[in-house]
Structure formats: structure tokens, C-alpha cells
N, C-alpha and C. Protein backbone atom coordinates (compact mmCIF):
# COMPACT_ATOMS: atom_id res chain seq x y z
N UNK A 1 0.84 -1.17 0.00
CA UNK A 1 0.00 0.00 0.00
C UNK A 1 0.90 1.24 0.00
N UNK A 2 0.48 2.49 -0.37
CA UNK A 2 1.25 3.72 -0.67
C UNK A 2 0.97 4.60 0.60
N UNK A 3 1.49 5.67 0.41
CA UNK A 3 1.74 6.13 1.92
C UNK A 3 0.32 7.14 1.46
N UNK A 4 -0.58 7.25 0.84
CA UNK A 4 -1.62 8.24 0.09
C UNK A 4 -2.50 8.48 1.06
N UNK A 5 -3.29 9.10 1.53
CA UNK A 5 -4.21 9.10 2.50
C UNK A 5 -5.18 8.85 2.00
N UNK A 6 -5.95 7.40 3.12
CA UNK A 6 -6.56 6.51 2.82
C UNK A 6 -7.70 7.05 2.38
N UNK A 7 -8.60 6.52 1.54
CA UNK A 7 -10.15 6.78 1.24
C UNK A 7 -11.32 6.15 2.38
N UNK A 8 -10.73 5.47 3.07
CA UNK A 8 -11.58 4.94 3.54
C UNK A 8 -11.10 3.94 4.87
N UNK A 9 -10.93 4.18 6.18
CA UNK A 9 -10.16 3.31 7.35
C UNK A 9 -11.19 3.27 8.56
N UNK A 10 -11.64 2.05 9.06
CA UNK A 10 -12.48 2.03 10.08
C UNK A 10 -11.31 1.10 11.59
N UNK A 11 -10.04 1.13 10.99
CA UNK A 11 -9.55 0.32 12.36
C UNK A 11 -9.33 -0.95 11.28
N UNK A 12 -10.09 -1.75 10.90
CA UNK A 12 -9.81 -2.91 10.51
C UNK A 12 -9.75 -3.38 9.14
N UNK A 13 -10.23 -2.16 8.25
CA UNK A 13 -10.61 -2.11 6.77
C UNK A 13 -9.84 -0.95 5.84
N UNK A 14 -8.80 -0.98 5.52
CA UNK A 14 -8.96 0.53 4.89
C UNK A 14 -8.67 0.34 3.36
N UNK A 15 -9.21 1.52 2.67
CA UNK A 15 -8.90 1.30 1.04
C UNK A 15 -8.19 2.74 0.64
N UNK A 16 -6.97 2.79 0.08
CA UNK A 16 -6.73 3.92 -0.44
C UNK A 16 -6.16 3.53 -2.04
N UNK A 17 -5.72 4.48 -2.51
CA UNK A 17 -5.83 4.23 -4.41
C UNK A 17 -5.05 3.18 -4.80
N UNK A 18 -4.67 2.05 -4.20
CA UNK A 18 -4.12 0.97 -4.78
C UNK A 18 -4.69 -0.26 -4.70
N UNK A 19 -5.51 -0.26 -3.56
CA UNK A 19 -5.98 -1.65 -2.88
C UNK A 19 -7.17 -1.46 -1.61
N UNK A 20 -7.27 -2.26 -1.10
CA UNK A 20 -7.99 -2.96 0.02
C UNK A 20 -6.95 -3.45 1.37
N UNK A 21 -6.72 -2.85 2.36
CA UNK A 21 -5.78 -3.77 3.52
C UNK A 21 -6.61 -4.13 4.45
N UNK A 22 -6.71 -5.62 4.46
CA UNK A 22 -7.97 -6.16 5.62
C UNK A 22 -7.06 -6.19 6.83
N UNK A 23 -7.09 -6.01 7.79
CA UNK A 23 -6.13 -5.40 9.05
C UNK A 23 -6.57 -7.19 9.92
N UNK A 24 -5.52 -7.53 10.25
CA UNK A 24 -5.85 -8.88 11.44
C UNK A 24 -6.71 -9.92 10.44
N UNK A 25 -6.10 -10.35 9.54
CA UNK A 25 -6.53 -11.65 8.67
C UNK A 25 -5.87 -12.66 8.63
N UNK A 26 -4.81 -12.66 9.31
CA UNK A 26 -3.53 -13.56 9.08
C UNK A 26 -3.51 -13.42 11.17
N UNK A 27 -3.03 -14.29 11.56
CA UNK A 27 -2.39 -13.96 12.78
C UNK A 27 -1.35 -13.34 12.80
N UNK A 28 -0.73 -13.49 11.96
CA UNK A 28 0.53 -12.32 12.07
C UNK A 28 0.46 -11.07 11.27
N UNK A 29 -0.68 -10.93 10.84
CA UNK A 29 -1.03 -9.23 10.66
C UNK A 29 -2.03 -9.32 9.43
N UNK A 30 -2.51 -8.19 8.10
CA UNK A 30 -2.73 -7.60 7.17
C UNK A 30 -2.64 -8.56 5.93
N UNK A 31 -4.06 -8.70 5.74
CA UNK A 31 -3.79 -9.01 3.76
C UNK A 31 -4.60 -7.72 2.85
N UNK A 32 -3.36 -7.78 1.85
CA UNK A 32 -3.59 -6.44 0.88
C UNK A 32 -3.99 -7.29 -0.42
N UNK A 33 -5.10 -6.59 -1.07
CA UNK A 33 -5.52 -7.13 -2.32
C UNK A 33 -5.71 -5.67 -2.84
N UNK A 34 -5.29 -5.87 -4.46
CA UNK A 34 -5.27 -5.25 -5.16
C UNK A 34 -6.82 -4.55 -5.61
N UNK A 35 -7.17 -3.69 -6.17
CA UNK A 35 -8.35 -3.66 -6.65
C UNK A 35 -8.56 -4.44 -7.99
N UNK A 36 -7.51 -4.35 -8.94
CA UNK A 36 -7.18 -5.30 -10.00
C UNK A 36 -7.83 -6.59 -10.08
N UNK A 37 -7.61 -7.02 -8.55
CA UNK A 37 -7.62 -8.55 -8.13
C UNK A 37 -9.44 -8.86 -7.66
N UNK A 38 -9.40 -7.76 -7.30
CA UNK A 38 -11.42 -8.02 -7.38
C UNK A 38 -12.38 -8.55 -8.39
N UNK A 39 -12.77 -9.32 -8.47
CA UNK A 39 -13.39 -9.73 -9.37
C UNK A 39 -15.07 -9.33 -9.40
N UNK A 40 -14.91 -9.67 -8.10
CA UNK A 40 -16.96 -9.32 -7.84
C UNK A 40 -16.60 -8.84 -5.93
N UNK A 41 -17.68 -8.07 -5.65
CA UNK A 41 -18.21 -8.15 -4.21
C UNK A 41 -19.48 -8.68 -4.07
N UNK A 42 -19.96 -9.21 -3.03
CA UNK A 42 -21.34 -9.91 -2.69
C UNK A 42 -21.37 -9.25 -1.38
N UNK A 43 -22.76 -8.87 -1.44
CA UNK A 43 -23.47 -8.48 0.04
C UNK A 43 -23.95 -9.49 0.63
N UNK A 44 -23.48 -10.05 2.07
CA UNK A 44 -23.80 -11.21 2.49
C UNK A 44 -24.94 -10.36 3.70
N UNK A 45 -26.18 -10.66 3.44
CA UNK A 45 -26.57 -9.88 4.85
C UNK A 45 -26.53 -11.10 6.20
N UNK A 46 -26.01 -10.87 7.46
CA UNK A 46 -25.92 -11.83 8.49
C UNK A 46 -27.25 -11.66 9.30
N UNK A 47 -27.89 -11.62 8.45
CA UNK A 47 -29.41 -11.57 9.47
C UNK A 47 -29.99 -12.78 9.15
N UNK A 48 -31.38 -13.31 9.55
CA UNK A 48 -31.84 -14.24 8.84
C UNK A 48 -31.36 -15.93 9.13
N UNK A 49 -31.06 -16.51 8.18
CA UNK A 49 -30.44 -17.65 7.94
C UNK A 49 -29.15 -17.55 8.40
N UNK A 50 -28.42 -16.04 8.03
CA UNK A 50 -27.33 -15.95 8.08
C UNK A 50 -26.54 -15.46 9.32
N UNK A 51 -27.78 -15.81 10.30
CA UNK A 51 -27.45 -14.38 11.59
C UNK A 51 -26.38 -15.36 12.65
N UNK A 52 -26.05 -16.72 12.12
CA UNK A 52 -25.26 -17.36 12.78
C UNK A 52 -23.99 -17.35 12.56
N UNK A 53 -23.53 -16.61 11.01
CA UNK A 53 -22.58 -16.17 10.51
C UNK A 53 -21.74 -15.07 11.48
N UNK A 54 -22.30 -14.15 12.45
CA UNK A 54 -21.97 -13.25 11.99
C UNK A 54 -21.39 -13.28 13.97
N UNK A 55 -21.55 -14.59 14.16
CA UNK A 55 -20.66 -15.01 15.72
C UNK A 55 -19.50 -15.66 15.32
N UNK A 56 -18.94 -15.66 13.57
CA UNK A 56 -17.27 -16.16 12.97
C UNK A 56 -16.65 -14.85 13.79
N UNK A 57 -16.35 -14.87 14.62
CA UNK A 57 -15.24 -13.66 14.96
C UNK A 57 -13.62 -13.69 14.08
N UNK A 58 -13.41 -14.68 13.95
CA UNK A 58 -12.26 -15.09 12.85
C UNK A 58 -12.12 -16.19 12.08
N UNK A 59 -11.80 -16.83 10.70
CA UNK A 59 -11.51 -17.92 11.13
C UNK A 59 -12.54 -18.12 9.51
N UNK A 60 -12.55 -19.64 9.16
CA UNK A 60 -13.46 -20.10 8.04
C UNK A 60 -14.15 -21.06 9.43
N UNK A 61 -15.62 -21.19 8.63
CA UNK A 61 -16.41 -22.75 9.01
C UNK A 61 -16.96 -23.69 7.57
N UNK A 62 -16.52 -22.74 6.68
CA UNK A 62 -16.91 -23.50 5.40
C UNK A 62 -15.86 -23.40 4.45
N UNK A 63 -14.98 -23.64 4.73
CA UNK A 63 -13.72 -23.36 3.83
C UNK A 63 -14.04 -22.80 2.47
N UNK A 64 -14.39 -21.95 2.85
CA UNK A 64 -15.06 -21.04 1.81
C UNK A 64 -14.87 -19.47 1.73
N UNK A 65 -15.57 -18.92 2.79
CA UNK A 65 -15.21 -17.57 3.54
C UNK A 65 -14.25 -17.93 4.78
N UNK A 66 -13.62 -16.66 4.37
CA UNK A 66 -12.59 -15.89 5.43
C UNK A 66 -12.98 -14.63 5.85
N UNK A 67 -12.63 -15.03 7.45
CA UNK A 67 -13.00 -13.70 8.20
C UNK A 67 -12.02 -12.99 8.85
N UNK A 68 -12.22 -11.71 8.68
CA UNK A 68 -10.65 -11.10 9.64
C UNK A 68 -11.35 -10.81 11.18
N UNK A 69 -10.24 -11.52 11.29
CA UNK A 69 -10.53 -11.11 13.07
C UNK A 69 -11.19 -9.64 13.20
N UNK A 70 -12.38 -10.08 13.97
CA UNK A 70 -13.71 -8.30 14.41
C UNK A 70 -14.30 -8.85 15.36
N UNK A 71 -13.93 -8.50 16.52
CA UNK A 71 -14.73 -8.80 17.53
C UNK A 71 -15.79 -7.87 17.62
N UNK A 72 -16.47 -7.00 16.73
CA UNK A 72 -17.61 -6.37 16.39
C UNK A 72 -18.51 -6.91 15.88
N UNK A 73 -17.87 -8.01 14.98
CA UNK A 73 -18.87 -8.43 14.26
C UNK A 73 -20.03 -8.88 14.60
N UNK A 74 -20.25 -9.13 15.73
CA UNK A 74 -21.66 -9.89 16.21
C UNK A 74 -22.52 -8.48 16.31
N UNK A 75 -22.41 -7.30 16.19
CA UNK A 75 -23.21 -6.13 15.89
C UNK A 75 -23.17 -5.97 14.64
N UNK A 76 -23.20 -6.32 13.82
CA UNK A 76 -22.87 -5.78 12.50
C UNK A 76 -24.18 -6.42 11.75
N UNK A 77 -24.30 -6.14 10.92
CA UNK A 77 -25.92 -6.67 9.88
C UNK A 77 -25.47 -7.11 8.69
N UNK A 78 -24.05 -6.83 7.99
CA UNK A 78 -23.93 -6.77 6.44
C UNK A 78 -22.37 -7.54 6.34
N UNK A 79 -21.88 -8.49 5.85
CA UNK A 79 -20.53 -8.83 5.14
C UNK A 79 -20.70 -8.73 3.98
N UNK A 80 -19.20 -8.20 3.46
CA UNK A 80 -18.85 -8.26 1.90
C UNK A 80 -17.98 -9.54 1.32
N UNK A 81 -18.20 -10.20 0.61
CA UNK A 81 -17.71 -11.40 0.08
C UNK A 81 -16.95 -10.73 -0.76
N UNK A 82 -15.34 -10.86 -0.86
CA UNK A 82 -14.66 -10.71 -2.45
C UNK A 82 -14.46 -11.83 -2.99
N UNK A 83 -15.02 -11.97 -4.00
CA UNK A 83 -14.25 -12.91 -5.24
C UNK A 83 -12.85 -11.99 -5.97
N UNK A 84 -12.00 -12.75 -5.57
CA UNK A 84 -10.75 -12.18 -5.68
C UNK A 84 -10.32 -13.77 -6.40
N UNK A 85 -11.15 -14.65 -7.31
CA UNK A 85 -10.58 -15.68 -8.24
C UNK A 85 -10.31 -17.28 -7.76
N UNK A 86 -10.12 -17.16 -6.29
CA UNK A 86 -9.95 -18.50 -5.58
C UNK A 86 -10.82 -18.92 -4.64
N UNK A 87 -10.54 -20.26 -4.42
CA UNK A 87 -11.71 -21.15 -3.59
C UNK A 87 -12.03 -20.13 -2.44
N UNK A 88 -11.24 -20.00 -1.65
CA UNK A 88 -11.76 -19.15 -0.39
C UNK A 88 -11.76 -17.22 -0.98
N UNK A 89 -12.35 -17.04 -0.47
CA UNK A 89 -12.89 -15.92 -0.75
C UNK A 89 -13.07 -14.80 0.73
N UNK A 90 -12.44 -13.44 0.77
CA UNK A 90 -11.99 -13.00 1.90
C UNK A 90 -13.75 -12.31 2.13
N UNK A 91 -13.98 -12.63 3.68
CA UNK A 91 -15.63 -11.74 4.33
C UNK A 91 -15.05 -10.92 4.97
N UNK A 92 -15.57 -9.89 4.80
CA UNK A 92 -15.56 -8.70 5.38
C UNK A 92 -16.41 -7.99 5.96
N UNK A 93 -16.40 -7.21 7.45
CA UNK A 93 -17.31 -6.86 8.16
C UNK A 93 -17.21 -5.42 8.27
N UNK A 94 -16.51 -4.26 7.37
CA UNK A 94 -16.49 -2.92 7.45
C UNK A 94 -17.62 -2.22 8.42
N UNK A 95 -17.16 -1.02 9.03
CA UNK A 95 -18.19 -0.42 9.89
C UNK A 95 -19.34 0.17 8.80
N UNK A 96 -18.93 0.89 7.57
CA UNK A 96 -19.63 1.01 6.74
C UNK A 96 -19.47 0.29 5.16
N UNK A 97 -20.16 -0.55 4.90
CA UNK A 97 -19.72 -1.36 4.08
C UNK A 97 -20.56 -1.04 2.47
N UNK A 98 -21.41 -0.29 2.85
CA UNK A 98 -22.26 0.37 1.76
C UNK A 98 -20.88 1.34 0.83
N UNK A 99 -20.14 1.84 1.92
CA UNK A 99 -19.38 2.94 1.49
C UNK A 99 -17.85 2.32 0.62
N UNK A 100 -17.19 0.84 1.53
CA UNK A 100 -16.29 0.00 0.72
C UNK A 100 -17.04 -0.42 -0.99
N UNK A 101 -17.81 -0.67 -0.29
CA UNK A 101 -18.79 -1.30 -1.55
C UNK A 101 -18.86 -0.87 -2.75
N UNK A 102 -18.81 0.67 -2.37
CA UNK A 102 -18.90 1.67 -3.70
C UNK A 102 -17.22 1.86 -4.26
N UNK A 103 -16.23 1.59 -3.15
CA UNK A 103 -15.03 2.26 -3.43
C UNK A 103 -14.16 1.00 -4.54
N UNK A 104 -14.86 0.55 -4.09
CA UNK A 104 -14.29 -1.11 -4.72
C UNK A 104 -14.69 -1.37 -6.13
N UNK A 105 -16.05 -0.80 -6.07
CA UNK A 105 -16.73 -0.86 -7.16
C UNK A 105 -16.24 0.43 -8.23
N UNK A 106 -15.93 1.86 -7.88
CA UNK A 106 -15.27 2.25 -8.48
C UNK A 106 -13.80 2.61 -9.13
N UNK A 107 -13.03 1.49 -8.22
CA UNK A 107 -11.92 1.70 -8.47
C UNK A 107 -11.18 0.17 -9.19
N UNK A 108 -11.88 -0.78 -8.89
CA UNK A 108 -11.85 -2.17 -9.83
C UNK A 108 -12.26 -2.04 -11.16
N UNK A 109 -11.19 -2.59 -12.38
CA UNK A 109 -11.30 -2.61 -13.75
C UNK A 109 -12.44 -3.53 -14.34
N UNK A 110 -13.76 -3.58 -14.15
CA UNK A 110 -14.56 -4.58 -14.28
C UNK A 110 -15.30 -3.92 -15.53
């Protein structure tokens, strides 16, 4: 990531003009994806069916989604799914995710 001031940082999410840095995805820190590397976002809402989703504080249960460590997340209503091309696919719990949503969407070559 560039030293640019970010477009967008809630603590655990931030996007500035190169990428996406999911903050605490790794135990030993930060995964950076390109915007390049986006393929699609999905709005996962954790309500519903899904409202059991949204007690993953870290971690896969479906080797499918990945979650970055948020011990918020059990307040939260909305994850973003990236298809970033491979089996697992990074979830994301932004404080405002309406607002990633858009940044992703305008700054990915789709």
C-alpha cells in the first residue's frame, strides 16, 4: 500500500488508491488485495439464515469464507464477500460497508 491518504479506514478495513488492507486476517497481521484482483463483491446480509454467521469472529467454518478477526462483528448486519478468483474468498465486516462497496466498485477494472 502507498503512503496516500486513505479513502476509507475504520480500524480494521482501509482502502486507499491501490488496494484494500484487511487489518488482522492472518495472525501475524494484514492481507492487501489489489483492486485489480477483485473480481466481484457480494453483500452477504448476516441476518436471517445468516445471523449465525456473523458469531465467525475469525476464522473459516466453510472453507469457503474468510474472516478477519472483528470482535464487532456480532453487531454488525452486512458482510462483503470478495471474489478475488480463488476457492476461499476474503468476508468482510467494514463499519460502513455500503461505502467499501462503492469504493471497490469504483476503483476495480470490471
Amino acid at each position: 500500500m502507498n503512503m496516500a491518504p486513505p479513502t476509507y479506514d475504520d480500524g480494521t478495513i482501509r482502502c486507499d488508491d491501490q488496494g484494500i488492507a484487511i487489518r488482522r486476517y492472518y495472525p501475524w497481521g494484514a492481507k492487501t488485495i489489489r483492486y485489480a484482483s477483485i473480481r466481484g463483491v457480494e453483500t452477504l446480509p448476516l441476518t436471517g439464515a445468516n445471523k449465525v454467521r456473523r458469531w465467525r469472529i475469525w476464522g473459516s467454518g466453510d472453507f469457503v469464507h474468510w474472516w478477519n478477526f472483528d470482535p464487532n462483528r456480532p453487531k454488525k448486519v452486512v458482510a462483503l464477500v470478495l471474489d478475488v478468483g480463488h476457492r476461499v474468498r476474503p468476508t468482510i465486516t467494514p463499519d460502513d460497508a455500503a461505502a467499501v462497496a462503492r469504493i471497490i466498485a469504483e476503483k476495480s477494472p470490471q
